[in-house]
PDB file of N, CA and C in Angstrom:
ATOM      1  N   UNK A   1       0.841  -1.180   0.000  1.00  0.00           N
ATOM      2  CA  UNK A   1       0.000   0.000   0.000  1.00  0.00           C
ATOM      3  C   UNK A   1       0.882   1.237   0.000  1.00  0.00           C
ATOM      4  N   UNK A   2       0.347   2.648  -0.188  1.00  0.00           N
ATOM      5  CA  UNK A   2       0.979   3.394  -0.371  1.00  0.00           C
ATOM      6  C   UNK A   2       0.078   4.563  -0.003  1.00  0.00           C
ATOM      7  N   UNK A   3       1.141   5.514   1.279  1.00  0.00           N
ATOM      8  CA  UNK A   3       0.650   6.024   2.358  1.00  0.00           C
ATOM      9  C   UNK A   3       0.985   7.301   1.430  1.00  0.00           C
ATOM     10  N   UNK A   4      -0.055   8.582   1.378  1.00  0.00           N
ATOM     11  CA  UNK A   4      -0.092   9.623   0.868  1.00  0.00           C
ATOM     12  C   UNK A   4      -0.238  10.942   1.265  1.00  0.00           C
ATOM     13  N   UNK A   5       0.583  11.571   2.134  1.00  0.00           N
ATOM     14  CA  UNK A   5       0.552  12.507   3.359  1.00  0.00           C
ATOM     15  C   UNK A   5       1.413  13.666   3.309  1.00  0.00           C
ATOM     16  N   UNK A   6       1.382  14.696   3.978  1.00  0.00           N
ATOM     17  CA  UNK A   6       1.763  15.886   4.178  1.00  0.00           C
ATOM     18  C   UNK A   6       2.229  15.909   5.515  1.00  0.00           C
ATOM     19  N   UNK A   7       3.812  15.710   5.729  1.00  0.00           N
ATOM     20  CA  UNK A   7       3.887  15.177   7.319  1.00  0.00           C
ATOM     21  C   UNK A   7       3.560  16.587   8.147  1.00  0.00           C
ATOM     22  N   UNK A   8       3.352  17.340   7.595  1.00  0.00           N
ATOM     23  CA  UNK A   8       2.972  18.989   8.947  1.00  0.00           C
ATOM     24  C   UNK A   8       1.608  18.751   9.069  1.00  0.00           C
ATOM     25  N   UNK A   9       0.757  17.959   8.534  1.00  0.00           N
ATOM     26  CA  UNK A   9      -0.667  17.852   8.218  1.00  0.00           C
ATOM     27  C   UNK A   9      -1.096  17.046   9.714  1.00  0.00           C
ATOM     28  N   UNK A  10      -1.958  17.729  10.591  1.00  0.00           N
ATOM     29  CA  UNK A  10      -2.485  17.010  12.104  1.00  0.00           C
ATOM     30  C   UNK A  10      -3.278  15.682  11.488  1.00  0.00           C
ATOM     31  N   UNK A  11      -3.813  15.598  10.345  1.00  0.00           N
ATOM     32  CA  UNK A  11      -4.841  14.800   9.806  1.00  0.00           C
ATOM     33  C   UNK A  11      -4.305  13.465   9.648  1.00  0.00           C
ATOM     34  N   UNK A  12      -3.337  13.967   8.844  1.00  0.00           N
ATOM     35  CA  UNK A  12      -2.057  12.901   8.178  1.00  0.00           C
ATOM     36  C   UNK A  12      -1.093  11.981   9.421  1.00  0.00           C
ATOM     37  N   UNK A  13      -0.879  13.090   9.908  1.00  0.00           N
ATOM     38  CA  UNK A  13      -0.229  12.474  11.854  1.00  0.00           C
ATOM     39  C   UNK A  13      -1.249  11.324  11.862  1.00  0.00           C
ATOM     40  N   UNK A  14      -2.242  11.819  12.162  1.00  0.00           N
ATOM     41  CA  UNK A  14      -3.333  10.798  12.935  1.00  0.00           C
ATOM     42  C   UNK A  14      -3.516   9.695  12.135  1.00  0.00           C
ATOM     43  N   UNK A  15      -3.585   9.624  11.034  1.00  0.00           N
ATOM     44  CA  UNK A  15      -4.215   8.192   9.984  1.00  0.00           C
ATOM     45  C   UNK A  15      -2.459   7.409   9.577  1.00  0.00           C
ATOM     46  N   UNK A  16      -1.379   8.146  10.119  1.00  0.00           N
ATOM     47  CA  UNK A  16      -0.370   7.736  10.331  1.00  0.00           C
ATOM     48  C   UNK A  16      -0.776   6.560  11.437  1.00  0.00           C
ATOM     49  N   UNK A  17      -0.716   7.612  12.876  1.00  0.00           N
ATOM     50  CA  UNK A  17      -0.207   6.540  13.908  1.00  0.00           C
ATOM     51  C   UNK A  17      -1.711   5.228  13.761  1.00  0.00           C
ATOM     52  N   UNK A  18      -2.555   5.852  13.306  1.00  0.00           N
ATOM     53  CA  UNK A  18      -3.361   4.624  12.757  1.00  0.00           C
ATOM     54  C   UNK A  18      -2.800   3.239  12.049  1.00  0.00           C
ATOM     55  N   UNK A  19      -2.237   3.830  11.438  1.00  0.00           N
ATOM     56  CA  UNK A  19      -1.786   2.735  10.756  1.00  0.00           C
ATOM     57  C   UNK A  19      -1.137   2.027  11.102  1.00  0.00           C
ATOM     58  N   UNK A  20       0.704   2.736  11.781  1.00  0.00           N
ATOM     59  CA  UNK A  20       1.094   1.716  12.576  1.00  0.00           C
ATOM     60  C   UNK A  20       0.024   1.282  13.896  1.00  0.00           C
ATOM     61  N   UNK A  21      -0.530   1.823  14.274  1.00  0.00           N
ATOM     62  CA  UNK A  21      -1.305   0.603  15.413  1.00  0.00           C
ATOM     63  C   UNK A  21      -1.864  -0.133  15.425  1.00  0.00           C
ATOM     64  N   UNK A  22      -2.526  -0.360  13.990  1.00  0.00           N
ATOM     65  CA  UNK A  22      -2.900  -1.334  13.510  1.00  0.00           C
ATOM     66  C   UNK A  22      -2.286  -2.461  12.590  1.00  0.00           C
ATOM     67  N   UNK A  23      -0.317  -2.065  13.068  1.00  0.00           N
ATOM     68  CA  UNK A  23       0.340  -3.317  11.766  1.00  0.00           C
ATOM     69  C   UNK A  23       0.090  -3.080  10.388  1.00  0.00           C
ATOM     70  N   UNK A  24      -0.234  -1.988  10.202  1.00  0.00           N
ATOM     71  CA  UNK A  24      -0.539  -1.553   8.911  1.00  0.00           C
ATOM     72  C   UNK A  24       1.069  -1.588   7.752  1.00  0.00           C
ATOM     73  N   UNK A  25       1.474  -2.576   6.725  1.00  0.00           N
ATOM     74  CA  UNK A  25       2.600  -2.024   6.388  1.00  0.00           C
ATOM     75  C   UNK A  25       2.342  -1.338   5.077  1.00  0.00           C
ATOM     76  N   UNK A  26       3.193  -0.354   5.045  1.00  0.00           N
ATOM     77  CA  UNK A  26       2.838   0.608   3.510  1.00  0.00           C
ATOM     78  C   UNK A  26       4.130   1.509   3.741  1.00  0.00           C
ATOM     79  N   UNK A  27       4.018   1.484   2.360  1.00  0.00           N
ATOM     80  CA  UNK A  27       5.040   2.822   1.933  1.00  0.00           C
ATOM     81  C   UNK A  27       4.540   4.069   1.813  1.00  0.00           C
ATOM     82  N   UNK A  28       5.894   5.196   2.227  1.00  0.00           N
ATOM     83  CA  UNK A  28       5.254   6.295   2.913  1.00  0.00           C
ATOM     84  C   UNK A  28       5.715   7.295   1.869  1.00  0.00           C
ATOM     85  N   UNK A  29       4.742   8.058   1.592  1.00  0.00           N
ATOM     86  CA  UNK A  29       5.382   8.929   0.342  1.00  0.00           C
ATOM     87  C   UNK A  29       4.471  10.256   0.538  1.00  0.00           C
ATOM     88  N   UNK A  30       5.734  11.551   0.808  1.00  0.00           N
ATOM     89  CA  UNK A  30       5.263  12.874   1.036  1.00  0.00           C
ATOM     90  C   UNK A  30       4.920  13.459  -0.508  1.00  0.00           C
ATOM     91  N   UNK A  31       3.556  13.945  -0.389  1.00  0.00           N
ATOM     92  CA  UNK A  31       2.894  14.259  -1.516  1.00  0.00           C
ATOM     93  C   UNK A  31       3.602  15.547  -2.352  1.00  0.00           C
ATOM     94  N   UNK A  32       4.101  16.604  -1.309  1.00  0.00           N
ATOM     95  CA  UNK A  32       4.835  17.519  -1.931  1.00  0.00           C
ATOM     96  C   UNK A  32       6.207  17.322  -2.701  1.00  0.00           C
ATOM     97  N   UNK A  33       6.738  16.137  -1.679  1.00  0.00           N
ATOM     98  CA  UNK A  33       8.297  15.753  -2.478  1.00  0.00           C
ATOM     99  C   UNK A  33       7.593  14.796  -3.946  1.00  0.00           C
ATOM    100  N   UNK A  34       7.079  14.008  -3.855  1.00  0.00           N
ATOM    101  CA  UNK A  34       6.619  13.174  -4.844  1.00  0.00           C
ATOM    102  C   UNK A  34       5.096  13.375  -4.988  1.00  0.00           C
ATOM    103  N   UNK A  35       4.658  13.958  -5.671  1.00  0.00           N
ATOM    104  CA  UNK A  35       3.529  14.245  -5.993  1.00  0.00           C
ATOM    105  C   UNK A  35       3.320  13.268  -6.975  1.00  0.00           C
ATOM    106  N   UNK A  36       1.463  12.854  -6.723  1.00  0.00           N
ATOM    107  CA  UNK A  36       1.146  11.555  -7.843  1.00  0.00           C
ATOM    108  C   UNK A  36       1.735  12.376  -9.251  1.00  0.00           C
ATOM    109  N   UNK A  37       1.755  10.986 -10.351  1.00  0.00           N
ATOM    110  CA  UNK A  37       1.964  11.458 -11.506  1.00  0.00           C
ATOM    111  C   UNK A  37       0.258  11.191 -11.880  1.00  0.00           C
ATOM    112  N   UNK A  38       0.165  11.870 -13.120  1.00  0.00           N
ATOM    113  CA  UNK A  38      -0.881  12.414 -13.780  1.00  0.00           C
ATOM    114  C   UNK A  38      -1.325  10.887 -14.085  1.00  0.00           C
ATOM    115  N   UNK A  39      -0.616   9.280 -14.503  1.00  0.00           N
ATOM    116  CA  UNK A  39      -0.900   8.259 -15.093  1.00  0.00           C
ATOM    117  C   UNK A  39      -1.549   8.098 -13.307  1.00  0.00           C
ATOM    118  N   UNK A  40      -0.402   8.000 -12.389  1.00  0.00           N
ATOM    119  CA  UNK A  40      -1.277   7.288 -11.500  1.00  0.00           C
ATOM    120  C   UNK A  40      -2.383   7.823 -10.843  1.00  0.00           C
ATOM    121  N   UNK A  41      -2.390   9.087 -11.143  1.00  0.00           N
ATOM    122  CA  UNK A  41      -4.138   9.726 -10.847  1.00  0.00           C
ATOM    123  C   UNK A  41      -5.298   9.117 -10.974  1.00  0.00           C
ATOM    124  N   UNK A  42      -4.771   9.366 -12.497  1.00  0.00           N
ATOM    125  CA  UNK A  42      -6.209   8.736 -13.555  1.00  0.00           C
ATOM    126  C   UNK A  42      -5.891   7.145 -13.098  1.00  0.00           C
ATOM    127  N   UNK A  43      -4.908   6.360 -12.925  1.00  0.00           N
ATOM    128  CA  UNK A  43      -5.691   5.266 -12.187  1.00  0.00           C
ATOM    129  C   UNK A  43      -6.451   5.003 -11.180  1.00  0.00           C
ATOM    130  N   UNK A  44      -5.991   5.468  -9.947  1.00  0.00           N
ATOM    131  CA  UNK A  44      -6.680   6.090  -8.496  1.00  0.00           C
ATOM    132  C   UNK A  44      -8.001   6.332  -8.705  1.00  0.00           C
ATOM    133  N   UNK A  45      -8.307   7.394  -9.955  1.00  0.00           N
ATOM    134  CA  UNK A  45      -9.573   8.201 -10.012  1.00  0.00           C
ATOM    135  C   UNK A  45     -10.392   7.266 -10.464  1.00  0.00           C
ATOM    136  N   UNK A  46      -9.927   6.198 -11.955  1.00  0.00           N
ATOM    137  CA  UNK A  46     -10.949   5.364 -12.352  1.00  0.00           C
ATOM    138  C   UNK A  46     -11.060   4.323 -11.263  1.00  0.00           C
ATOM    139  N   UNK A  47     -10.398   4.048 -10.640  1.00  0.00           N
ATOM    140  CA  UNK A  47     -10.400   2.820  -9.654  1.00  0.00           C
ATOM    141  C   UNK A  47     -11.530   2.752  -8.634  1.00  0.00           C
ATOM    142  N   UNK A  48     -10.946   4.660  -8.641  1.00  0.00           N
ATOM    143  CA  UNK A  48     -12.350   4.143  -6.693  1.00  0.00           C
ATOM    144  C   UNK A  48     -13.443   4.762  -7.390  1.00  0.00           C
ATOM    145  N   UNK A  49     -13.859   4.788  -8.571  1.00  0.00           N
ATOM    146  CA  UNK A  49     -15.142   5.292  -8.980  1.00  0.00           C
ATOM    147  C   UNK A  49     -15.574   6.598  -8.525  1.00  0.00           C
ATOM    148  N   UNK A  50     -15.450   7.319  -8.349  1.00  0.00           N
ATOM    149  CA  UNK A  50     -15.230   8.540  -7.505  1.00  0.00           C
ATOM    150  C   UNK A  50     -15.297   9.601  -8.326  1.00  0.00           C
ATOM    151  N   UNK A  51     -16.270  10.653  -8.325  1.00  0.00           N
ATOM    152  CA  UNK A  51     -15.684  11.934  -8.777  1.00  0.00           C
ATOM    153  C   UNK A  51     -14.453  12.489  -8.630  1.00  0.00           C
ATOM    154  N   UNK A  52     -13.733  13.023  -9.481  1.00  0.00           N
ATOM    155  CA  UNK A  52     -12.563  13.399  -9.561  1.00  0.00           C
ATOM    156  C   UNK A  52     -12.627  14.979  -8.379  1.00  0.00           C
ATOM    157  N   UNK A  53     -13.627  15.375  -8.066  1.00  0.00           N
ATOM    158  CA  UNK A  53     -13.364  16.500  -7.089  1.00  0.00           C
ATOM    159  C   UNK A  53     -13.251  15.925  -5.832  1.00  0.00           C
ATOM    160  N   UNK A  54     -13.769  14.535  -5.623  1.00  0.00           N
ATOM    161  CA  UNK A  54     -12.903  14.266  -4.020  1.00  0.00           C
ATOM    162  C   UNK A  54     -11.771  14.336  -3.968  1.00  0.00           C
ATOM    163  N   UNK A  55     -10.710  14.261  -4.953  1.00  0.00           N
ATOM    164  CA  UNK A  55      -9.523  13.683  -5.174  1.00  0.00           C
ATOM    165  C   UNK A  55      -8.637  15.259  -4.970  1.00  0.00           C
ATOM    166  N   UNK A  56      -9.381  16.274  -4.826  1.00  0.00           N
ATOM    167  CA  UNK A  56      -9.117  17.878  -4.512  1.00  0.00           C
ATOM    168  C   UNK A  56      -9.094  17.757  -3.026  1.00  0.00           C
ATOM    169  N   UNK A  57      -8.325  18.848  -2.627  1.00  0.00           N
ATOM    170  CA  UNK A  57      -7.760  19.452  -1.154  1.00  0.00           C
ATOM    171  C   UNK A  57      -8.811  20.703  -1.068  1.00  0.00           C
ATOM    172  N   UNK A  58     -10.134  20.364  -1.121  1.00  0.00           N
ATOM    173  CA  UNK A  58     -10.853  22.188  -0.840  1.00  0.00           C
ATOM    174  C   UNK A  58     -11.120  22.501   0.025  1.00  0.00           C
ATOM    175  N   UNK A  59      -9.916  21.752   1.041  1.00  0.00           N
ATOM    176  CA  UNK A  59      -9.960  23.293   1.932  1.00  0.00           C
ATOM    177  C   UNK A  59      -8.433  23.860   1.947  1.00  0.00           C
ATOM    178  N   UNK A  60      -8.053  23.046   1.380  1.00  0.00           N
ATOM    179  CA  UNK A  60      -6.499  23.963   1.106  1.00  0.00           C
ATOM    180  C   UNK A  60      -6.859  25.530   0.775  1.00  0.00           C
ATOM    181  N   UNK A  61      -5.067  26.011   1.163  1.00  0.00           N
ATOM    182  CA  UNK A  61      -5.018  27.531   0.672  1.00  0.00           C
ATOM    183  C   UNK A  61      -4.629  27.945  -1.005  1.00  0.00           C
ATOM    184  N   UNK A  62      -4.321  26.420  -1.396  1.00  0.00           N
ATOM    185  CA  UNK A  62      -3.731  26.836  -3.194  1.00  0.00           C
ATOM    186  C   UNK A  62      -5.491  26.602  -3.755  1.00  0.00           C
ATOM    187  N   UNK A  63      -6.057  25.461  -3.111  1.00  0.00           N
ATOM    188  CA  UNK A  63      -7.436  25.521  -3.564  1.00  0.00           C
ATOM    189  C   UNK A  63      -8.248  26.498  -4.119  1.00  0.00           C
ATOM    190  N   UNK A  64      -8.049  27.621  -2.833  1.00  0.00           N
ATOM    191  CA  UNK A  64      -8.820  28.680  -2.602  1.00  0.00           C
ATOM    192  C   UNK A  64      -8.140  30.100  -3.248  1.00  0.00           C
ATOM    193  N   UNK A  65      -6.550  30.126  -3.310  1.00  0.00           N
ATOM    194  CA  UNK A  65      -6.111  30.725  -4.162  1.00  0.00           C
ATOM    195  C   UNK A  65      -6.273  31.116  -5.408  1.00  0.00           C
ATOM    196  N   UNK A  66      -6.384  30.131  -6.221  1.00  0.00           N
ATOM    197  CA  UNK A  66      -6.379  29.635  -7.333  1.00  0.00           C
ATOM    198  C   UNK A  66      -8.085  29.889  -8.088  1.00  0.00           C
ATOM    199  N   UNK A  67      -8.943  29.696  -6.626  1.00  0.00           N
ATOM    200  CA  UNK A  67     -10.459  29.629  -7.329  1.00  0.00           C
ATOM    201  C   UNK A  67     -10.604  28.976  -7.763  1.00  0.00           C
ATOM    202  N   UNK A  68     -10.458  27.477  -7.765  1.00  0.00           N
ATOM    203  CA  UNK A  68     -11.167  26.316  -8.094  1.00  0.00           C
ATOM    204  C   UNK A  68     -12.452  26.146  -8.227  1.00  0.00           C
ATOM    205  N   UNK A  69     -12.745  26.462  -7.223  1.00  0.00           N
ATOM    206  CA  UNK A  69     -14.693  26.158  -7.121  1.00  0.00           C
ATOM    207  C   UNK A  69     -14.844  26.526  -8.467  1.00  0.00           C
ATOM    208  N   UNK A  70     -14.893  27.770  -8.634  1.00  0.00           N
ATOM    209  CA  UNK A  70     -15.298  27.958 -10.022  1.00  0.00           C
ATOM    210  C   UNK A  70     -14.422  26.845 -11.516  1.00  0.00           C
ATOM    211  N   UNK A  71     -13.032  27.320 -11.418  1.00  0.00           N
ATOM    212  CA  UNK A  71     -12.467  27.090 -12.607  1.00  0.00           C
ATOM    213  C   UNK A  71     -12.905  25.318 -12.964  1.00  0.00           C
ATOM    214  N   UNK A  72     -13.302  24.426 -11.708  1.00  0.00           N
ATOM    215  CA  UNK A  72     -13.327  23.385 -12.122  1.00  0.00           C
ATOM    216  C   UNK A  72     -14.427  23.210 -12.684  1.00  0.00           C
ATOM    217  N   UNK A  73     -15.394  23.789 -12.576  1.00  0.00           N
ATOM    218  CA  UNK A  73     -17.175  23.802 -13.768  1.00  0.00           C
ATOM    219  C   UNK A  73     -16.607  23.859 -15.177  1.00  0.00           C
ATOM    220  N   UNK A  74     -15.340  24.921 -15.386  1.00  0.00           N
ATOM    221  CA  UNK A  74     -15.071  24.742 -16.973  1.00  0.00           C
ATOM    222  C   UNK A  74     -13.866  23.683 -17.110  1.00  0.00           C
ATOM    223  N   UNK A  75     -13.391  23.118 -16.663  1.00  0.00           N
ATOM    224  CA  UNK A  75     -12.573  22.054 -17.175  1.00  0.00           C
ATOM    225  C   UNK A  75     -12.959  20.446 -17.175  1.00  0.00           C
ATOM    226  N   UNK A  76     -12.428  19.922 -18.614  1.00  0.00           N
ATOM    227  CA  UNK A  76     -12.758  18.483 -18.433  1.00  0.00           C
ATOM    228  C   UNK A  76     -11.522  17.896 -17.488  1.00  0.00           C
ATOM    229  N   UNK A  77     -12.463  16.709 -17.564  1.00  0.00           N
ATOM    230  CA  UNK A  77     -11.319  15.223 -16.520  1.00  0.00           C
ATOM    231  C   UNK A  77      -9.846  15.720 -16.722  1.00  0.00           C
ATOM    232  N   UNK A  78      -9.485  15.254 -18.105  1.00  0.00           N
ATOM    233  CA  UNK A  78      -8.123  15.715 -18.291  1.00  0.00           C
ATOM    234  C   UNK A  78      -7.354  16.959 -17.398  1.00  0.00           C
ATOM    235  N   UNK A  79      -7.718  17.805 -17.879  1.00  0.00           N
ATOM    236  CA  UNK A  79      -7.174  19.061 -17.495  1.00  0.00           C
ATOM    237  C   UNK A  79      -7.351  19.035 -15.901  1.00  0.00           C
ATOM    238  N   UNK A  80      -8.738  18.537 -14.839  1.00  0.00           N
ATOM    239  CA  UNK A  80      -8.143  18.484 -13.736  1.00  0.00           C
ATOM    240  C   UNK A  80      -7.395  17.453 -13.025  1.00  0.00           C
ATOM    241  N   UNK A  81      -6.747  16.238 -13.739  1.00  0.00           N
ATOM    242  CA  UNK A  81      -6.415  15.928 -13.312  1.00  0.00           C
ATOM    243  C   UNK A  81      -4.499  15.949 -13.586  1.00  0.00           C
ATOM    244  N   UNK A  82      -4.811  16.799 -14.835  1.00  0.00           N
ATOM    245  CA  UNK A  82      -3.157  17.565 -14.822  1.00  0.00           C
ATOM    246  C   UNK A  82      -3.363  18.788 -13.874  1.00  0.00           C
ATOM    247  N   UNK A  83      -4.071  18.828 -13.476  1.00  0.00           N
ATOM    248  CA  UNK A  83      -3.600  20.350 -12.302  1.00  0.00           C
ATOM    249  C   UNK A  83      -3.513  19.314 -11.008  1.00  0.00           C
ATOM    250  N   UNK A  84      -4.202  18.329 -10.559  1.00  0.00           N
ATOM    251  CA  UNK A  84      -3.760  17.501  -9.562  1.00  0.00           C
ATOM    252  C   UNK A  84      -2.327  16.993  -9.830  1.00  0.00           C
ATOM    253  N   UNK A  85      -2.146  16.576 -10.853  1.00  0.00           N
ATOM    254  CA  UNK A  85      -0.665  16.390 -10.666  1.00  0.00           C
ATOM    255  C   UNK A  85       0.610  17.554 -10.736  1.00  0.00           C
ATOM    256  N   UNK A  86       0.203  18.541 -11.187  1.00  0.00           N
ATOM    257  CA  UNK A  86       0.947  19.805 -11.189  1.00  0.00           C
ATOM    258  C   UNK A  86       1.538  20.102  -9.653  1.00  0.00           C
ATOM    259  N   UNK A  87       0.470  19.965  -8.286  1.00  0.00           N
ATOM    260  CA  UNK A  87       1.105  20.270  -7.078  1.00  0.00           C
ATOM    261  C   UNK A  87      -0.001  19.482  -6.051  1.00  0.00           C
ATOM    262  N   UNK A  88       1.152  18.708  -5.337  1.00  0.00           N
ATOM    263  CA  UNK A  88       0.803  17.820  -3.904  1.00  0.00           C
ATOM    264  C   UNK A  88      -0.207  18.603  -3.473  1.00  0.00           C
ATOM    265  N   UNK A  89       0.075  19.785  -3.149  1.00  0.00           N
ATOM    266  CA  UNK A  89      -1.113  20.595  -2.164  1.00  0.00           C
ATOM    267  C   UNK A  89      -2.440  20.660  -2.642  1.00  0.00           C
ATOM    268  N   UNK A  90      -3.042  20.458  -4.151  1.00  0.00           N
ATOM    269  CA  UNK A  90      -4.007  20.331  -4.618  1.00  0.00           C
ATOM    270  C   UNK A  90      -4.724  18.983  -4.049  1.00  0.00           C
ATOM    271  N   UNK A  91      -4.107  18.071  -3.512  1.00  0.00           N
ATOM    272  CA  UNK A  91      -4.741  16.645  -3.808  1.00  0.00           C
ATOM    273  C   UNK A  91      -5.197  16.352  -2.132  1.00  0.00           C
ATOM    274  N   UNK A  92      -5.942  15.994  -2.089  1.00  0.00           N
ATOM    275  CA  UNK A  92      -6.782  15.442  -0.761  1.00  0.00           C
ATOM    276  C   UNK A  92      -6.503  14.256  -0.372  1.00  0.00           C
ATOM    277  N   UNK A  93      -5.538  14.698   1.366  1.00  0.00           N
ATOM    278  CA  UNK A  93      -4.820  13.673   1.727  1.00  0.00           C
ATOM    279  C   UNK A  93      -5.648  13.666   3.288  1.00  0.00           C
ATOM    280  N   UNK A  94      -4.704  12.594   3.899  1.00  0.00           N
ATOM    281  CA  UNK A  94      -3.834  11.788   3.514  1.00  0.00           C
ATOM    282  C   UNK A  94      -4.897  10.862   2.308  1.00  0.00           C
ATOM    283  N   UNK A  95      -3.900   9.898   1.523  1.00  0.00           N
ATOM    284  CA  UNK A  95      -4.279   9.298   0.704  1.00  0.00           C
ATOM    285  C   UNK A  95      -3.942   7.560   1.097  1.00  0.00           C
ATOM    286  N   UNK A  96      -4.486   6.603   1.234  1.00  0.00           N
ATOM    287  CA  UNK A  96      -4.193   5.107   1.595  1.00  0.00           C
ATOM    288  C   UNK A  96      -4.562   4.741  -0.011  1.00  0.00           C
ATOM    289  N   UNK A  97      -4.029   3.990  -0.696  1.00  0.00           N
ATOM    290  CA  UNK A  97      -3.943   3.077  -2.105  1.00  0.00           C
ATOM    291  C   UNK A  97      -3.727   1.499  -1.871  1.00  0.00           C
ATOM    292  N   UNK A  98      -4.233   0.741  -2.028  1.00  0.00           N
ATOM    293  CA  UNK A  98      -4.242  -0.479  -2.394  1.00  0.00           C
ATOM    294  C   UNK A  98      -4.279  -1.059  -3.778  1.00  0.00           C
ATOM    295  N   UNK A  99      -4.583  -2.364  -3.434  1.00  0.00           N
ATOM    296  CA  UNK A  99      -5.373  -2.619  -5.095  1.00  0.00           C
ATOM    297  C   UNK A  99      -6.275  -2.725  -4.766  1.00  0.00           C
ATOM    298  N   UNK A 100      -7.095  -3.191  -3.575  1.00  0.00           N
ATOM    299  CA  UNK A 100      -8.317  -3.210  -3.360  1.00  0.00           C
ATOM    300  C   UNK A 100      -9.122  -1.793  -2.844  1.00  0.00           C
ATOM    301  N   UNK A 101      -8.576  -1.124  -2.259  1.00  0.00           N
ATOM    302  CA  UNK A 101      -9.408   0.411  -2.540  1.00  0.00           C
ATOM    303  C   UNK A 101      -8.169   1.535  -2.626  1.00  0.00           C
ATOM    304  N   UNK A 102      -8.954   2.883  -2.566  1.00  0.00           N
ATOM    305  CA  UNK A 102      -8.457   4.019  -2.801  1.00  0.00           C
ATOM    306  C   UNK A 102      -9.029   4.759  -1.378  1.00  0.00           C
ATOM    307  N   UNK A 103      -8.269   5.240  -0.225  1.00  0.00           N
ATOM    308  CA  UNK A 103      -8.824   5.941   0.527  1.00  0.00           C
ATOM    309  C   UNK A 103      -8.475   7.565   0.273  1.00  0.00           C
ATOM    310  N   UNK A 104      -9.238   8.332   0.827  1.00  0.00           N
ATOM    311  CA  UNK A 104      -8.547   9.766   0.843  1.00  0.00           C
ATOM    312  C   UNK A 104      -9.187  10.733   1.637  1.00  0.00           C
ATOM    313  N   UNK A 105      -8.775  11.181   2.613  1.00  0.00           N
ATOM    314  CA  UNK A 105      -9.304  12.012   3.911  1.00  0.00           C
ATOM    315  C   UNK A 105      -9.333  10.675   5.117  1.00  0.00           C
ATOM    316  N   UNK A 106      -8.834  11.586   6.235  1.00  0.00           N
ATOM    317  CA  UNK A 106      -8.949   9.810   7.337  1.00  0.00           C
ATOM    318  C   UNK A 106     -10.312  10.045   7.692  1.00  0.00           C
ATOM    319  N   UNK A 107     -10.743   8.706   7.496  1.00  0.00           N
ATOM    320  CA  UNK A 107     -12.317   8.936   8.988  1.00  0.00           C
ATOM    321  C   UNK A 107     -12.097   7.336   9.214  1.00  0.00           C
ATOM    322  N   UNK A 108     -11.709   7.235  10.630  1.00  0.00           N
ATOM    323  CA  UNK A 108     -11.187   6.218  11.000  1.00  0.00           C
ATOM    324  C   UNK A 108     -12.077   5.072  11.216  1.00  0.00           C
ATOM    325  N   UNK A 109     -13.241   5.146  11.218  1.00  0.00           N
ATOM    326  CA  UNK A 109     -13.966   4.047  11.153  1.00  0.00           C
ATOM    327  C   UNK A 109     -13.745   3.451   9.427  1.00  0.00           C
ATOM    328  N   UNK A 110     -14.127   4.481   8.451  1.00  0.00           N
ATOM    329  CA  UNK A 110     -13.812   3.693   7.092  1.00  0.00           C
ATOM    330  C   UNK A 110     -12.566   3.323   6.735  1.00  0.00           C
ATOM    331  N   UNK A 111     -11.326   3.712   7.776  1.00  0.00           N
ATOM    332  CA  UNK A 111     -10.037   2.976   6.852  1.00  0.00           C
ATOM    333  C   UNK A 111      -9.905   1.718   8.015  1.00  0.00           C
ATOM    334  N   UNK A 112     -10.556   1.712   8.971  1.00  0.00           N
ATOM    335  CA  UNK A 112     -10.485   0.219   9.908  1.00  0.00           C
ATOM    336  C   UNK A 112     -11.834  -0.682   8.828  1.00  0.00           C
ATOM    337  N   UNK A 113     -12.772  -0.389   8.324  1.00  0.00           N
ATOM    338  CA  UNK A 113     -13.072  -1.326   7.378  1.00  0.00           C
ATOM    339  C   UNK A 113     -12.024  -1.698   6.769  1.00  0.00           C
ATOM    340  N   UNK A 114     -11.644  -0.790   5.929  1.00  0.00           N
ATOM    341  CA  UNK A 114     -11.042  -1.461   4.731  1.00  0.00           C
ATOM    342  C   UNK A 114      -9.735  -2.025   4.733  1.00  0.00           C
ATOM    343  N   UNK A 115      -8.888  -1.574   5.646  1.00  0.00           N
ATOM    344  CA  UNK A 115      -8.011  -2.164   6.081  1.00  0.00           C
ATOM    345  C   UNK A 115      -8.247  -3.516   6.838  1.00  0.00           C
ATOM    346  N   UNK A 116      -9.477  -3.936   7.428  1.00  0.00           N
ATOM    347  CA  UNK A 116      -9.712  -4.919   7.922  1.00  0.00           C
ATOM    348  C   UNK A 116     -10.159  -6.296   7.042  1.00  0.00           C
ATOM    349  N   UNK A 117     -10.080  -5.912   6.006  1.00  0.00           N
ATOM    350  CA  UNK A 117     -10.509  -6.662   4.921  1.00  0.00           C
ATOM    351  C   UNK A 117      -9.103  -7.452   4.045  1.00  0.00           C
ATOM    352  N   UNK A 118      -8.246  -6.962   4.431  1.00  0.00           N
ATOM    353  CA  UNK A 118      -6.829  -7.604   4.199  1.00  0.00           C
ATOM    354  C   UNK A 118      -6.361  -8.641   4.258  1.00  0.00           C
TER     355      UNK A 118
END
């Protein structure tokens, strides 16, 4: 699995020590140093079936910078999901990846499902 986080992020802390306390093993990869690539987006995105705006940080400050809310009504798939890969801070973390799901935001009852399913 592959752990998708912002280590200054309180959110990311927490679905961290989640993980190890639950024996969780995964690789840990800071979204800003390695930001997804644009291929493994669009896998992520088709995978968990998901609108591609969960896969956004809106409550980030580049979010809100930038004016997303709006700009994303005029862009197709493509184009947002090259601005997700353009910068870590766009993308809504932490992020958990499997092959069997795609998590993103902690809410700790749904990643003890799915992690429990292992």
């Amino acid at each position: 699995m592959i752990f998708l986080e912002y280590p200054k992020c309180s959110t990311c802390k927490k679905a961290k020590e989640f993980l190890i306390k639950n024996n969780v093993s995964f690789e840990d990869r800071n979204i800003v140093d390695v930001n997804p690539t644009y291929e493994e987006l669009a896998t992520w995105i088709n995978a968990s079936k998901r609108d591609i705006k969960t896969f956004f940080n809106t409550s980030g400050n580049l979010y809100k910078e930038l004016n997303l809310k709006e700009k994303l009504l005029e862009m197709n798939d493509e184009e947002k999901i090259k601005l997700l890969a353009s910068n870590g801070m766009l993308v809504k973390r932490p992020m958990l990846i499997s092959n069997d799901f795609i998590l993103s935001g902690f809410k700790e009852d749904i990643w003890k499902k799915n992690i429990n399913k292992i």
